[in-house]
C-alpha atoms as a PDB file:
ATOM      1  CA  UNK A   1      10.594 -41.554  15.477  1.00  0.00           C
ATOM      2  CA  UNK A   2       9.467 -39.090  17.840  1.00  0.00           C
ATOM      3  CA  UNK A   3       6.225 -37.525  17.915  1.00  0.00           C
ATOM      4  CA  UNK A   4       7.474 -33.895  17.493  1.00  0.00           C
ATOM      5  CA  UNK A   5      10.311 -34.544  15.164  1.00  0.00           C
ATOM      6  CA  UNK A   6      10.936 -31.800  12.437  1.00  0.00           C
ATOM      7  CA  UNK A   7       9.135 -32.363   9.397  1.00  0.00           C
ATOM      8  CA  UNK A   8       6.317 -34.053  10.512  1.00  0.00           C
ATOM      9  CA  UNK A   9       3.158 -33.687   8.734  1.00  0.00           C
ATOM     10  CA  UNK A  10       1.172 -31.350  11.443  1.00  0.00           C
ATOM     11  CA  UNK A  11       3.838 -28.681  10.833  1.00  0.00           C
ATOM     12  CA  UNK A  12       1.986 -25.503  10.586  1.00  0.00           C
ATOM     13  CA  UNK A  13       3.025 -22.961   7.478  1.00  0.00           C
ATOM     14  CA  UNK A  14       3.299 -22.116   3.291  1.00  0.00           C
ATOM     15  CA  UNK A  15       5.220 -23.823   0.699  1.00  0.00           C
ATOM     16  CA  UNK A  16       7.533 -22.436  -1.484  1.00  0.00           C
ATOM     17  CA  UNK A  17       5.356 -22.483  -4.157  1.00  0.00           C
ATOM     18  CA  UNK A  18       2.726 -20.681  -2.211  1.00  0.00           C
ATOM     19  CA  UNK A  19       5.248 -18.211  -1.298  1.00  0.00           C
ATOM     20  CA  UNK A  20       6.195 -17.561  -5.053  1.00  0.00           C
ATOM     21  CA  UNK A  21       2.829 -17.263  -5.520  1.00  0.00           C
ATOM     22  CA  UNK A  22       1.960 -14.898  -2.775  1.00  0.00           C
ATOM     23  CA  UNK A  23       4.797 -12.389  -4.281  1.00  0.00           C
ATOM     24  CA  UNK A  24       4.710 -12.960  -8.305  1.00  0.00           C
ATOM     25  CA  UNK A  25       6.313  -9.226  -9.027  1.00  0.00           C
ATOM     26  CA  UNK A  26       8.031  -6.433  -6.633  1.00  0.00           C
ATOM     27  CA  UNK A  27       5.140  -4.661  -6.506  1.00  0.00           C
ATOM     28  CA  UNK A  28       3.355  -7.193  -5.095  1.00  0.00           C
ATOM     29  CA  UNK A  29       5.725  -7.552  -2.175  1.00  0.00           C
ATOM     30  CA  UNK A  30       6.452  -3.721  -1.431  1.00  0.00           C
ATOM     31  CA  UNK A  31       2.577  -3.774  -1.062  1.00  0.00           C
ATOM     32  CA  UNK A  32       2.948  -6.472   1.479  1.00  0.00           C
ATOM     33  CA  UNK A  33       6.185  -4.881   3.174  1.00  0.00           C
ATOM     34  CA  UNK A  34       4.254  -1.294   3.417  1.00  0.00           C
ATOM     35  CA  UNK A  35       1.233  -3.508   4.581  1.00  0.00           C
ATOM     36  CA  UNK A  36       3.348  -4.892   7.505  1.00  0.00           C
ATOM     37  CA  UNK A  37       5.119  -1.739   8.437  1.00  0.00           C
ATOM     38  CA  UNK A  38       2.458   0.564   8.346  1.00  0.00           C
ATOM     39  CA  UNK A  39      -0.974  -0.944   9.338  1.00  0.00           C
ATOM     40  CA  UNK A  40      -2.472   2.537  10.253  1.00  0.00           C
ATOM     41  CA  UNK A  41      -1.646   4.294   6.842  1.00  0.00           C
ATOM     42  CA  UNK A  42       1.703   5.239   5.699  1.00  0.00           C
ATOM     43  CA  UNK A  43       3.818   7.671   7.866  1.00  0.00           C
ATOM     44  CA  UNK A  44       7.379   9.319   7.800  1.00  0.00           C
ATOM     45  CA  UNK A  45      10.122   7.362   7.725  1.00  0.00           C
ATOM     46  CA  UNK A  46      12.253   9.913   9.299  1.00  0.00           C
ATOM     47  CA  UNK A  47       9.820  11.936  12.119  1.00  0.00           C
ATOM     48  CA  UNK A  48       6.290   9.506  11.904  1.00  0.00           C
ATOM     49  CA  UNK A  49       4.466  12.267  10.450  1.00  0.00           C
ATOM     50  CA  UNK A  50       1.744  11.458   8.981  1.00  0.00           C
ATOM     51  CA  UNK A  51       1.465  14.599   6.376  1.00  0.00           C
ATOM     52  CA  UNK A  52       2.556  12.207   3.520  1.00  0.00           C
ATOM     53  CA  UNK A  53       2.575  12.605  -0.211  1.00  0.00           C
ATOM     54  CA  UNK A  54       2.170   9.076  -1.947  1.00  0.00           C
ATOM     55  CA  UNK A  55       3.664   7.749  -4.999  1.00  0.00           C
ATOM     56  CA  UNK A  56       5.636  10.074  -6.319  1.00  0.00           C
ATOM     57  CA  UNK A  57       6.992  10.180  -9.842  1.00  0.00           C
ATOM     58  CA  UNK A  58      11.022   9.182  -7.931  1.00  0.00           C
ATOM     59  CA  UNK A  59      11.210   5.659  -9.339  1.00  0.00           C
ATOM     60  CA  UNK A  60      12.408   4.041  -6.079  1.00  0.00           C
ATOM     61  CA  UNK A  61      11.609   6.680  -3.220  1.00  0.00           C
ATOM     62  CA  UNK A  62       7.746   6.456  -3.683  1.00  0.00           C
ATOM     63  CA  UNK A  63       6.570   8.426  -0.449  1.00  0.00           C
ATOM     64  CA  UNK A  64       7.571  12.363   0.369  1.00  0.00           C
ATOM     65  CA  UNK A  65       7.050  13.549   3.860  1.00  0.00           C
ATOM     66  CA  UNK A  66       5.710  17.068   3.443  1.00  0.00           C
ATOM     67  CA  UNK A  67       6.748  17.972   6.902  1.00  0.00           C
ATOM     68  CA  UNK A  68      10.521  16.625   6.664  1.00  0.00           C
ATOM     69  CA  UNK A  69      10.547  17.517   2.860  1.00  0.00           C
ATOM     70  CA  UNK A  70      12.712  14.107   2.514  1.00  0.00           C
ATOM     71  CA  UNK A  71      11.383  11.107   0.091  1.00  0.00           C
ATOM     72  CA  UNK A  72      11.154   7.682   1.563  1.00  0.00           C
ATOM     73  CA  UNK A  73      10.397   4.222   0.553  1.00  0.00           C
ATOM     74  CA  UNK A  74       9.399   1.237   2.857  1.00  0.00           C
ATOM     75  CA  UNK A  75      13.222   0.342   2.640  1.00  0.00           C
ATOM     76  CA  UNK A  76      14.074   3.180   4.546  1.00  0.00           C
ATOM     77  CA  UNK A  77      15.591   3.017   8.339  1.00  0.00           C
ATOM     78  CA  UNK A  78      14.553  -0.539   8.303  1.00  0.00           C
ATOM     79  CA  UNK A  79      16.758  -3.721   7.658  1.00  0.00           C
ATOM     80  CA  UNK A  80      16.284  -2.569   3.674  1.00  0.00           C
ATOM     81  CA  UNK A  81      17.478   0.307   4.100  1.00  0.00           C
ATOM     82  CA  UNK A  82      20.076   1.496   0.936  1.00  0.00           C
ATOM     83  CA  UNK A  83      19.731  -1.781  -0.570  1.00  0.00           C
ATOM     84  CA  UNK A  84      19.805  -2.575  -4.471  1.00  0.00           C
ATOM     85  CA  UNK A  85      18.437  -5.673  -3.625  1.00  0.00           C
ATOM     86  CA  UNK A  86      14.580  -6.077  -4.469  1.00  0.00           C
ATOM     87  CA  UNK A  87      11.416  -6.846  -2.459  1.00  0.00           C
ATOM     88  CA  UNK A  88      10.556 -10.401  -3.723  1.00  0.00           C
ATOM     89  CA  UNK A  89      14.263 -11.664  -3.064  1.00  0.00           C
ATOM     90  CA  UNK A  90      13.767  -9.810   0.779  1.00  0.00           C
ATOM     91  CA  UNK A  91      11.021 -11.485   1.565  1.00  0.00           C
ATOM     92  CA  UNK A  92      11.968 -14.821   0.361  1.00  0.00           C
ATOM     93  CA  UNK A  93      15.105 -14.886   2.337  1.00  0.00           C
ATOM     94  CA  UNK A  94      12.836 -13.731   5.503  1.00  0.00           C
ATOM     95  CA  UNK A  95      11.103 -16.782   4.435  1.00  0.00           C
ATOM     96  CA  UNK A  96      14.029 -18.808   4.503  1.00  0.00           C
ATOM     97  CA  UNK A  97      15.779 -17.624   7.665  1.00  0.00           C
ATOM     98  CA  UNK A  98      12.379 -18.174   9.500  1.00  0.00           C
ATOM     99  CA  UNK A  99      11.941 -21.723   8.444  1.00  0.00           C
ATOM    100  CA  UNK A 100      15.057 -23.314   8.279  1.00  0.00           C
ATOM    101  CA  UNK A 101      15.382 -26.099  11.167  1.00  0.00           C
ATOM    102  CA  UNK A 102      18.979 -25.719  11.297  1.00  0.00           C
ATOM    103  CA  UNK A 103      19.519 -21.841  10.753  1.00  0.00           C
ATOM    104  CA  UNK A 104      20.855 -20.385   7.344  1.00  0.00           C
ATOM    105  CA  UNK A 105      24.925 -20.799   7.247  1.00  0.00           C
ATOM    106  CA  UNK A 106      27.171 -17.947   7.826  1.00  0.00           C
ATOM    107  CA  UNK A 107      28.738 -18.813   4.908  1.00  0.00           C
ATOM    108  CA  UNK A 108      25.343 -17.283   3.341  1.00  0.00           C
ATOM    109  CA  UNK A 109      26.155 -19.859   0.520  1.00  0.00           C
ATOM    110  CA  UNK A 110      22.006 -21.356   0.115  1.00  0.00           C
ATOM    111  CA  UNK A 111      20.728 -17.937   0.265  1.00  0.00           C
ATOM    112  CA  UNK A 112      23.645 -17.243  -2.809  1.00  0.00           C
ATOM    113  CA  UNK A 113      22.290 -19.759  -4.617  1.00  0.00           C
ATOM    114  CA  UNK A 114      18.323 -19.649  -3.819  1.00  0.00           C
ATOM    115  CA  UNK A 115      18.247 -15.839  -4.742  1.00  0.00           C
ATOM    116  CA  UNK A 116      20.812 -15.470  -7.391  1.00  0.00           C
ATOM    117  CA  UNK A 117      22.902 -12.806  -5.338  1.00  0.00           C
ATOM    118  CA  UNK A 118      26.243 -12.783  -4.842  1.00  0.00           C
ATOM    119  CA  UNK A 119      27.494 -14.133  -1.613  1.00  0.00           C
ATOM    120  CA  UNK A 120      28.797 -11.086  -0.577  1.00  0.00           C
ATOM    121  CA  UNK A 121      25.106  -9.909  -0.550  1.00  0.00           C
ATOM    122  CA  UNK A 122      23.600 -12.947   1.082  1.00  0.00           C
ATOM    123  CA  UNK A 123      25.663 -12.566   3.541  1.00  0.00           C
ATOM    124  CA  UNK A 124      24.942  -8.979   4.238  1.00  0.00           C
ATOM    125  CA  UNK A 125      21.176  -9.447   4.021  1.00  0.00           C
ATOM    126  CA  UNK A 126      21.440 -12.285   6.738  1.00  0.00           C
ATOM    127  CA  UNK A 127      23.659  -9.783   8.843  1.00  0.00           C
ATOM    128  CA  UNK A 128      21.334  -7.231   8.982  1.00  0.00           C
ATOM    129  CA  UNK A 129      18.184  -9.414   9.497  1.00  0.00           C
ATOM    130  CA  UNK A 130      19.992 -11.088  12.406  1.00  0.00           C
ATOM    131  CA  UNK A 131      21.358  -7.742  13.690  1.00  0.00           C
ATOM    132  CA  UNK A 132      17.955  -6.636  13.977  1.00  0.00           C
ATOM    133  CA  UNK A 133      16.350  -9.383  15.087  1.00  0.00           C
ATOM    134  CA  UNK A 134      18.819  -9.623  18.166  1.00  0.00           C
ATOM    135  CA  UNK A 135      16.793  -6.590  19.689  1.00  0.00           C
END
């Protein structure tokens, strides 16, 4: 077997049981999604201002820019963006398209069944992550 085959034991990474663990609730992971997108304190999702109200009382738009007067949410203008679809099942299939040694199908049908989506929206999550991972 060669010595840099896939799988081999000096593979670098989590397990899926440390990723479950990293992101038991949504919470959890829109704290680590705002984390990642805005490492210098939350801004605009619309015009980067950072005159920001946070958490409002709007159940799923939890930021309001004070300057743009629009709410926002870390879903907004990003691959998220107007999706039902919740944190913890986002960032496991960013987890999965990251790590798979072949790819993830087109047919989207493992993500379908790992997530408990439809395919329809499998396969419109791994559109727009690959859409915007092209640039």
């Amino acid at each position: 077997m060669a010595k840099n085959a896939a799988g081999q034991h000096y593979r670098k990474g989590i397990t899926l049981v440390e990723l479950f663990q990293m992101f038991p609730d949504e919470a959890t992971a829109d704290q680590w999604f705002e984390g990642c997108l805005w490492e210098d304190g939350i801004h605009c999702a619309y015009c980067e201002s950072e005159n920001v109200k946070e958490r409002t009382k709007h159940p799923t738009m939890p930021h309001r820019c004070n300057d743009y007067k629009k709410r926002f949410s870390v879903k907004t203008n990003s691959v998220m963006h107007a999706s039902n679809i919740g944190y913890n099942k986002w960032a496991i299939a960013t987890y999965l398209m990251n790590t798979g040694l072949k790819g993830v199908s087109s047919s989207s049908m493992k993500p379908h069944w790992d997530l408990g989506i439809t395919q329809k929206s499998a396969w419109h999550m791994l559109h727009r992550m690959r859409k915007e991972w092209e640039t």
